[in-house]
PDB file of N, CA and C in Angstrom:
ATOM      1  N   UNK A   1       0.785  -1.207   0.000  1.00  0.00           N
ATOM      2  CA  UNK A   1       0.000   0.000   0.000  1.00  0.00           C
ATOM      3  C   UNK A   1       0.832   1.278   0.000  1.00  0.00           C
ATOM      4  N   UNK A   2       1.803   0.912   0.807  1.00  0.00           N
ATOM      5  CA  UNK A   2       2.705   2.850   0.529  1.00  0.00           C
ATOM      6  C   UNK A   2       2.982   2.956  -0.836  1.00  0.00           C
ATOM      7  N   UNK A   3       3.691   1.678  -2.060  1.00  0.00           N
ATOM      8  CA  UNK A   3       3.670   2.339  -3.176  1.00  0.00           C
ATOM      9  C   UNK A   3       2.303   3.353  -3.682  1.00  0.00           C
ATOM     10  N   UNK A   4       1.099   2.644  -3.440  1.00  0.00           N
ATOM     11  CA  UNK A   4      -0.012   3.394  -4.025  1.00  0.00           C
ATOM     12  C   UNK A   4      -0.079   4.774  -3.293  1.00  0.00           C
ATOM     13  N   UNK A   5       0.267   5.180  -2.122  1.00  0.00           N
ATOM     14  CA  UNK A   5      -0.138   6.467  -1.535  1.00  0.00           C
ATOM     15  C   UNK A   5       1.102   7.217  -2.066  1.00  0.00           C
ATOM     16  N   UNK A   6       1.998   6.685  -2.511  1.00  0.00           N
ATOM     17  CA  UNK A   6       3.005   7.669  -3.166  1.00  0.00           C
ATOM     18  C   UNK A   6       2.952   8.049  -4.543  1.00  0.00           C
ATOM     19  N   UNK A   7       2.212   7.312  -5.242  1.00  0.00           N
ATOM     20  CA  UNK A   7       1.735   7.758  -6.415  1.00  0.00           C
ATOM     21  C   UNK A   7       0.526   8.927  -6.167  1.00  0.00           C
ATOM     22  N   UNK A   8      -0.576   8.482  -5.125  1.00  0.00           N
ATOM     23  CA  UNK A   8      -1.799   9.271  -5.200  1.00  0.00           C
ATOM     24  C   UNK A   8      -0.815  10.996  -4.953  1.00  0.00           C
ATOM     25  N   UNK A   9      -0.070  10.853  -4.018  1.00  0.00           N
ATOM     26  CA  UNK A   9       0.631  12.161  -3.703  1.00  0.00           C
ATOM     27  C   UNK A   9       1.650  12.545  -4.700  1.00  0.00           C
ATOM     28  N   UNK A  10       1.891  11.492  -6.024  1.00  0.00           N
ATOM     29  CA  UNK A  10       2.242  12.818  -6.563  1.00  0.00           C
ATOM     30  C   UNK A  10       1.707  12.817  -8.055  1.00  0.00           C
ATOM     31  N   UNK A  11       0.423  12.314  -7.893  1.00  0.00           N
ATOM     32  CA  UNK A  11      -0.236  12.546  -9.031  1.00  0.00           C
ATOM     33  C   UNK A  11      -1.280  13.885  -8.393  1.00  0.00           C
ATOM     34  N   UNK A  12      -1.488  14.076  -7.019  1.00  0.00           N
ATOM     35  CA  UNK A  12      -1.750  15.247  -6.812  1.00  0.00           C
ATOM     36  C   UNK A  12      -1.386  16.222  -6.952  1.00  0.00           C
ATOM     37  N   UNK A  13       0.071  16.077  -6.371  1.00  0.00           N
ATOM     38  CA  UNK A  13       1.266  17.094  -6.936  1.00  0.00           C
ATOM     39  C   UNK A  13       1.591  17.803  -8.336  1.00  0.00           C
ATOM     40  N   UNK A  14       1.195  16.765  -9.106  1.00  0.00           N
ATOM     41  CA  UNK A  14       1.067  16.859 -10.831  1.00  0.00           C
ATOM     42  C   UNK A  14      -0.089  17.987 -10.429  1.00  0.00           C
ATOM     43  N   UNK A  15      -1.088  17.538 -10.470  1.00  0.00           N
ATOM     44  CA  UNK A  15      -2.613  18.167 -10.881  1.00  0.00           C
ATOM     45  C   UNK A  15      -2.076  19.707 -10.043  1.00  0.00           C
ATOM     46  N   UNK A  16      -1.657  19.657  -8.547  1.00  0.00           N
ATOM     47  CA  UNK A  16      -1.652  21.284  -8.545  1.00  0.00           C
ATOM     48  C   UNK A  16      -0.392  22.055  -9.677  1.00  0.00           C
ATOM     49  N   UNK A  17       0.248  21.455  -9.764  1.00  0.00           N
ATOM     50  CA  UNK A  17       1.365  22.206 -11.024  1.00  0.00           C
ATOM     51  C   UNK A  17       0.583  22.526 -12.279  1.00  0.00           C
ATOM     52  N   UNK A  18      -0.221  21.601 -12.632  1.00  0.00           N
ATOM     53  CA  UNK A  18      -0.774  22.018 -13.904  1.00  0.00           C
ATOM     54  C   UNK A  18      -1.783  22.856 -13.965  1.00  0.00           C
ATOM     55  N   UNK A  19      -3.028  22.955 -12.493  1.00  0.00           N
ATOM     56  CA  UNK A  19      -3.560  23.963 -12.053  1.00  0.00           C
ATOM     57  C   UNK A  19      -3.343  25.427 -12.243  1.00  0.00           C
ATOM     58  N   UNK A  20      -1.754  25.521 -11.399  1.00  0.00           N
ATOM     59  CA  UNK A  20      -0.958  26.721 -11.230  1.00  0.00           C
ATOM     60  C   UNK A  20      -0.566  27.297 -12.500  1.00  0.00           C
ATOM     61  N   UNK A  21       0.231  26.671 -13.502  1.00  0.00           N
ATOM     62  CA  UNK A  21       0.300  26.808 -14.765  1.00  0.00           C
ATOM     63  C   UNK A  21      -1.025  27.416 -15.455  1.00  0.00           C
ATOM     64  N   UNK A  22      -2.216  26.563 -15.716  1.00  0.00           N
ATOM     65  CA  UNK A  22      -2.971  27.198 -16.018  1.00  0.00           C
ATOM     66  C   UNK A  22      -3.222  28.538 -15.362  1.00  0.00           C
ATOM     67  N   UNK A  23      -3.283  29.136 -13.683  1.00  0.00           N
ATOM     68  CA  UNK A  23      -3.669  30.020 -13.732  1.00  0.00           C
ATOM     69  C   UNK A  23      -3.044  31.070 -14.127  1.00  0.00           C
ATOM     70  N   UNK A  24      -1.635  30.646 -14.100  1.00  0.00           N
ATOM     71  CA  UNK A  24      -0.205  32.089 -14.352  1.00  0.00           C
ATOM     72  C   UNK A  24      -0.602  32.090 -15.999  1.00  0.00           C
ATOM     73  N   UNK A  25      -0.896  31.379 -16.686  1.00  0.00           N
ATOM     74  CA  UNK A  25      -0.936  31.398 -18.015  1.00  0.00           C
ATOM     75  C   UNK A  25      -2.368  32.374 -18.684  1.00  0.00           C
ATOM     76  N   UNK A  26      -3.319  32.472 -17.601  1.00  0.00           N
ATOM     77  CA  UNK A  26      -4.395  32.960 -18.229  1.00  0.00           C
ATOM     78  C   UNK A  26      -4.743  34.444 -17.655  1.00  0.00           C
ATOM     79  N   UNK A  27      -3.872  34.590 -16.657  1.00  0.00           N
ATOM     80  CA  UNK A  27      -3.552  35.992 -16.217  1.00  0.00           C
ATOM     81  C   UNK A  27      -3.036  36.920 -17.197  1.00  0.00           C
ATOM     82  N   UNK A  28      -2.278  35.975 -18.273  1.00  0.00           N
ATOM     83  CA  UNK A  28      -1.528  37.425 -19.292  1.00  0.00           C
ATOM     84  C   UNK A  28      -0.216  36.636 -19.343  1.00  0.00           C
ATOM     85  N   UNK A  29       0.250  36.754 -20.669  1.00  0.00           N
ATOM     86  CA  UNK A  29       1.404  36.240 -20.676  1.00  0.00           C
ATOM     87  C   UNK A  29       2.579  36.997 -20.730  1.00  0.00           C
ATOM     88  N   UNK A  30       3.951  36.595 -20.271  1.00  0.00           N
ATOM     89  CA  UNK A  30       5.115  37.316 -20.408  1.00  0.00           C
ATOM     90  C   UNK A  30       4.860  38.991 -20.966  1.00  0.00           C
ATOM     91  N   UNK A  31       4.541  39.335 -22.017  1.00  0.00           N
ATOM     92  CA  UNK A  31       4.572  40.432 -22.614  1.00  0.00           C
ATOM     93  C   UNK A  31       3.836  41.303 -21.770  1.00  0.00           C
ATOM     94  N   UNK A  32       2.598  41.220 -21.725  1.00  0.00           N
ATOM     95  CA  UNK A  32       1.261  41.828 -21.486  1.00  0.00           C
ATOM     96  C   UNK A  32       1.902  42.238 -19.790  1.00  0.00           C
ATOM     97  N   UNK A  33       2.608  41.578 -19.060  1.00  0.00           N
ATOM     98  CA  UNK A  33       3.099  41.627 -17.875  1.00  0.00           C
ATOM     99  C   UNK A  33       4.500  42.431 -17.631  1.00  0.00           C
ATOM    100  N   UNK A  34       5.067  42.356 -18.356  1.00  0.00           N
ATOM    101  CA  UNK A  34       6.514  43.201 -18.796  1.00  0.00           C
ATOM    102  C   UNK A  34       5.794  45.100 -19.254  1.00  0.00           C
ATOM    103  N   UNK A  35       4.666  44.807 -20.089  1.00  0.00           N
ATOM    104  CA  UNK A  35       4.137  45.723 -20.610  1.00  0.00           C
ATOM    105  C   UNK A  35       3.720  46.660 -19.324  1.00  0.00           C
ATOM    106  N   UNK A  36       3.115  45.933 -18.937  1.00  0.00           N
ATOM    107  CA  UNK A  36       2.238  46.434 -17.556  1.00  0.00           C
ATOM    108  C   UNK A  36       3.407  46.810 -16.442  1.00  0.00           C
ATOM    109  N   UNK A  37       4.292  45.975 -16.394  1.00  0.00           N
ATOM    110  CA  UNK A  37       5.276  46.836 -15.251  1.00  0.00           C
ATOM    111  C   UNK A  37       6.247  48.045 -15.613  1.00  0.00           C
ATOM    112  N   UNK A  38       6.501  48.008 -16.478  1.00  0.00           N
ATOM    113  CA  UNK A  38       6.885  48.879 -17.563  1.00  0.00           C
ATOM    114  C   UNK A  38       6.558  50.349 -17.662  1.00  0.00           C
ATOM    115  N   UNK A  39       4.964  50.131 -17.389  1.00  0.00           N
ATOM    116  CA  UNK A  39       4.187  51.346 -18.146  1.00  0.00           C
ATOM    117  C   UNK A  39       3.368  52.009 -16.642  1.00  0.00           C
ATOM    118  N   UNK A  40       4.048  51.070 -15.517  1.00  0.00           N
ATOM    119  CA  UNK A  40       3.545  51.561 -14.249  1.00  0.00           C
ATOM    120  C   UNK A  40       2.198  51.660 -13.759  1.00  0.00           C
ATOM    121  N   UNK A  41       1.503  50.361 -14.286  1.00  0.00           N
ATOM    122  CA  UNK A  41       0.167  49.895 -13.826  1.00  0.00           C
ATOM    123  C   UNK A  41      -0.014  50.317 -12.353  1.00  0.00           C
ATOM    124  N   UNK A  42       0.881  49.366 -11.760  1.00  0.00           N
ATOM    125  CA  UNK A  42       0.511  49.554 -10.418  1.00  0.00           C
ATOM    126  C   UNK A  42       1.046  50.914  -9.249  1.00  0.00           C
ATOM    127  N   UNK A  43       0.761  51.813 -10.261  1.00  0.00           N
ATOM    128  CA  UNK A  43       0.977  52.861  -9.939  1.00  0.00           C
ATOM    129  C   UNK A  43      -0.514  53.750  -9.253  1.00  0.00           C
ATOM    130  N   UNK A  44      -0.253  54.535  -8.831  1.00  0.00           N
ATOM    131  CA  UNK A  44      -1.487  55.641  -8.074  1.00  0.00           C
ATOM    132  C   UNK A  44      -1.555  56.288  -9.485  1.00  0.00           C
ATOM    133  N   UNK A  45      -2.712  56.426 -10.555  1.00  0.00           N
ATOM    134  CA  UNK A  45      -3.424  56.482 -11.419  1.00  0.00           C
ATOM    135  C   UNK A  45      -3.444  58.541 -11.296  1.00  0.00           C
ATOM    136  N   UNK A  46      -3.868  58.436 -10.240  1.00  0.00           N
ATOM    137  CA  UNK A  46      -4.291  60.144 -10.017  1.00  0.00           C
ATOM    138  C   UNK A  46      -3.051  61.071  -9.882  1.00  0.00           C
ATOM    139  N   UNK A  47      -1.810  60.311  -9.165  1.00  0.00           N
ATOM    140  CA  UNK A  47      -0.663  61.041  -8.504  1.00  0.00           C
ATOM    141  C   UNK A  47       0.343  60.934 -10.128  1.00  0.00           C
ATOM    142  N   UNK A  48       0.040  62.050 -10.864  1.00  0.00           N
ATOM    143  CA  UNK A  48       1.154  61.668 -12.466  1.00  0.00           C
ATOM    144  C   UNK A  48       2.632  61.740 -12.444  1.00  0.00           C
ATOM    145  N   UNK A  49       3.104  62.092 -10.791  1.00  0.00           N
ATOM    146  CA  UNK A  49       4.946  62.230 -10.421  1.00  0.00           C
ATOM    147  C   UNK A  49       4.765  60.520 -10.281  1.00  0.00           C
ATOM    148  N   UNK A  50       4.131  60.215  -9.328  1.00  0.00           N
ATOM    149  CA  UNK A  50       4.772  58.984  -9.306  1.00  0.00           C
ATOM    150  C   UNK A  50       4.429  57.916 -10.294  1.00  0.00           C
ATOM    151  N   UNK A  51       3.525  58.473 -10.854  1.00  0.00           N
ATOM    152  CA  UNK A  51       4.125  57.557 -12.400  1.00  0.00           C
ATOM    153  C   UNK A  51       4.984  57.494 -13.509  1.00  0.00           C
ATOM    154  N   UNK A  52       5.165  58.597 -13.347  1.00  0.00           N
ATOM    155  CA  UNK A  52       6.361  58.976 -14.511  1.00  0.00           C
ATOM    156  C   UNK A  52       7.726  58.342 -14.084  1.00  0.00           C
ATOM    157  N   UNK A  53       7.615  58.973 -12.309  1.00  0.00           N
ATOM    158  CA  UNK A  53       8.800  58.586 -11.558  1.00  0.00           C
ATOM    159  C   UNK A  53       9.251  56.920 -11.294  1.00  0.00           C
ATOM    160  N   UNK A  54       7.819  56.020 -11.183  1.00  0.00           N
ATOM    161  CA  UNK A  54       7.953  54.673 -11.605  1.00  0.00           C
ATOM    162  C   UNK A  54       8.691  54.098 -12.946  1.00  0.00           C
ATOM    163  N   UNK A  55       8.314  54.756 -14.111  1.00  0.00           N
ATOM    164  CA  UNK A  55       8.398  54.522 -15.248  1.00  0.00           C
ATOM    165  C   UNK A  55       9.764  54.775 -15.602  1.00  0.00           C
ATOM    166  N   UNK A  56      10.372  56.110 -15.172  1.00  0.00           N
ATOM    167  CA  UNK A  56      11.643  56.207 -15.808  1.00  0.00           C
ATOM    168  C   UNK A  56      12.697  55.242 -14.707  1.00  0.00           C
ATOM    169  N   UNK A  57      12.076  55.143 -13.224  1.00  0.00           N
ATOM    170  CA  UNK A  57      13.166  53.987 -12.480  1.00  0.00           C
ATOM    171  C   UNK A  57      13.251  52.693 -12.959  1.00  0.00           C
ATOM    172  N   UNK A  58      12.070  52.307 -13.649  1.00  0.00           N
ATOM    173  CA  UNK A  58      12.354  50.763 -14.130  1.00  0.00           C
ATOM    174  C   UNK A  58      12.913  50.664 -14.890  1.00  0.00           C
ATOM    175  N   UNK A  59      12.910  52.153 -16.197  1.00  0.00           N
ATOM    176  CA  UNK A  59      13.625  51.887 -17.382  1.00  0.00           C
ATOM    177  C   UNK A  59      14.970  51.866 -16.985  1.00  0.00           C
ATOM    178  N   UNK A  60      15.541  53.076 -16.511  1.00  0.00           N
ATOM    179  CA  UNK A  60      17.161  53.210 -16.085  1.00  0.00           C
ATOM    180  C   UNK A  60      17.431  51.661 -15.239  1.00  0.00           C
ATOM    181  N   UNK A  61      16.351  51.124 -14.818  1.00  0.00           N
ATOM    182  CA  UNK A  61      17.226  49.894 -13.846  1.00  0.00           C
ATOM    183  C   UNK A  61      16.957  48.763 -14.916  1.00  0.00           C
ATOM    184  N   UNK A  62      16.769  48.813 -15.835  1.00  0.00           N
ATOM    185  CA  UNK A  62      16.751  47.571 -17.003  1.00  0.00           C
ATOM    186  C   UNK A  62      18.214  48.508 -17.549  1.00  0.00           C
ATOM    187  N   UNK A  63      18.146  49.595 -18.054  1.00  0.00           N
ATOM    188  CA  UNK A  63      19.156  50.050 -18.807  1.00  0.00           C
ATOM    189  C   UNK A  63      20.881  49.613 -17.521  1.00  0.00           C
ATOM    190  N   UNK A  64      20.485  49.815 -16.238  1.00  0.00           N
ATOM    191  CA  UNK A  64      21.673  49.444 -15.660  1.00  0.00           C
ATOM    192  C   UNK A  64      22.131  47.770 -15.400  1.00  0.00           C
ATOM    193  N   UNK A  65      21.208  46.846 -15.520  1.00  0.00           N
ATOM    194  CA  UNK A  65      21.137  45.731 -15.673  1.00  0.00           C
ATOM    195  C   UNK A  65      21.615  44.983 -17.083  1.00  0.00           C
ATOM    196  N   UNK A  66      21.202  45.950 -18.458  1.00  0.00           N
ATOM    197  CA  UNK A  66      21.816  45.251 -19.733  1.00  0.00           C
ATOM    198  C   UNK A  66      23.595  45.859 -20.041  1.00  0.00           C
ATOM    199  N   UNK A  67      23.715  47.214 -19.232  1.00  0.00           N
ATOM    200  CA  UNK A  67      25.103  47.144 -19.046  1.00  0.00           C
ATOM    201  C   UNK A  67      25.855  46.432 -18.182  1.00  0.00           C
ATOM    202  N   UNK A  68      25.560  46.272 -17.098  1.00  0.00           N
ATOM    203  CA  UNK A  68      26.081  44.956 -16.193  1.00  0.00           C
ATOM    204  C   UNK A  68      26.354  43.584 -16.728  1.00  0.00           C
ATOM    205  N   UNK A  69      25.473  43.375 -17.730  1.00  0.00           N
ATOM    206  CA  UNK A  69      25.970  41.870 -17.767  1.00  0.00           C
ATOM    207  C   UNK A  69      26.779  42.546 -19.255  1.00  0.00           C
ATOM    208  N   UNK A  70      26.543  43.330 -20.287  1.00  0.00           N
ATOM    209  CA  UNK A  70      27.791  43.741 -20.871  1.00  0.00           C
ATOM    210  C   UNK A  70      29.154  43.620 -20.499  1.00  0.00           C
ATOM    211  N   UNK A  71      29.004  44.275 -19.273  1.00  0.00           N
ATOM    212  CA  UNK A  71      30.450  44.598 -18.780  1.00  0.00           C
ATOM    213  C   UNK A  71      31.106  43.061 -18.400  1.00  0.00           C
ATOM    214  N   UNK A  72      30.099  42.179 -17.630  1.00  0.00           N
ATOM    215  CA  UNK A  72      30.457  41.064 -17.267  1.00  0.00           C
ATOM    216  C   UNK A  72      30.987  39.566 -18.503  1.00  0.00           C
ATOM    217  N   UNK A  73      30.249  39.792 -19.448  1.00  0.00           N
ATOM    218  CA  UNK A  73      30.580  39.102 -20.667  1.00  0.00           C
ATOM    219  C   UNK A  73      31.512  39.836 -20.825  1.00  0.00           C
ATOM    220  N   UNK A  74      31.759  41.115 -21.378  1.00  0.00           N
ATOM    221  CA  UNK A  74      33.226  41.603 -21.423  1.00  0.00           C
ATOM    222  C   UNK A  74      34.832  41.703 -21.037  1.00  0.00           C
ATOM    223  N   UNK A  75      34.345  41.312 -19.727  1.00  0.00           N
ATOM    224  CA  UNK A  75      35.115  40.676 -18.576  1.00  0.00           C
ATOM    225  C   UNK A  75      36.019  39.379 -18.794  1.00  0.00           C
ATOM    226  N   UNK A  76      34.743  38.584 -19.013  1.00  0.00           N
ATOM    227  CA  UNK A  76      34.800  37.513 -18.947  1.00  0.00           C
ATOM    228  C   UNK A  76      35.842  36.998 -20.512  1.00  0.00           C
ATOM    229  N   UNK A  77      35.327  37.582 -21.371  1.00  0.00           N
ATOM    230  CA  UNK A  77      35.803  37.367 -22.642  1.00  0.00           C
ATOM    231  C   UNK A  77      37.336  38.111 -22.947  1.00  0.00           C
ATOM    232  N   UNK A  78      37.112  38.761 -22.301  1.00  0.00           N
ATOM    233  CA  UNK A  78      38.879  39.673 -22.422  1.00  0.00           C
ATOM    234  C   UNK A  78      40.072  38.961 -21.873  1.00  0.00           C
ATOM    235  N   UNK A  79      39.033  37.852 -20.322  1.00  0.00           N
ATOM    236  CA  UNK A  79      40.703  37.519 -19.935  1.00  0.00           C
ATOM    237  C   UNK A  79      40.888  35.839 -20.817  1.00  0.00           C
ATOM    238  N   UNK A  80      39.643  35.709 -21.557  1.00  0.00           N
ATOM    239  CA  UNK A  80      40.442  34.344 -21.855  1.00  0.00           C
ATOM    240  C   UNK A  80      41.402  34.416 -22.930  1.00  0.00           C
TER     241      UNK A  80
END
């Protein structure tokens, strides 16, 4: 009998993964979510500083993040 209760537990296990999947999947995918953080959804709608002020911190911190790993491939590639 323990083989069978170790299957039931992780054929449950299955079913919540594929659950979860479905729900992250029907929320909006990758883009629509990048888009949205991006463009400072979850921002105060009425207050227009702190949206702007959202908007240009995420951009500069993507822009300081694609030079970082520049520099780091660069790094990396110079000393071999």
């Amino acid at each position: 009998m323990p083989e069978h209760d170790g299957k039931r537990r992780t054929d449950a296990e299955a079913r919540r993964i594929i659950e979860r999947i479905d729900r992250e999947s029907a929320s909006g995918g990758l883009v629509e979510r990048t888009k949205g953080h991006f463009s400072a959804e979850d921002a105060d709608p009425a207050d227009s500083i702190e949206v702007w002020g959202t908007r240009i911190g995420r951009i500069l911190g993507l822009l300081v993040l694609i030079a970082m790993i520049i520099w780091v491939i660069s790094s990396i590639v110079g000393k071999a």
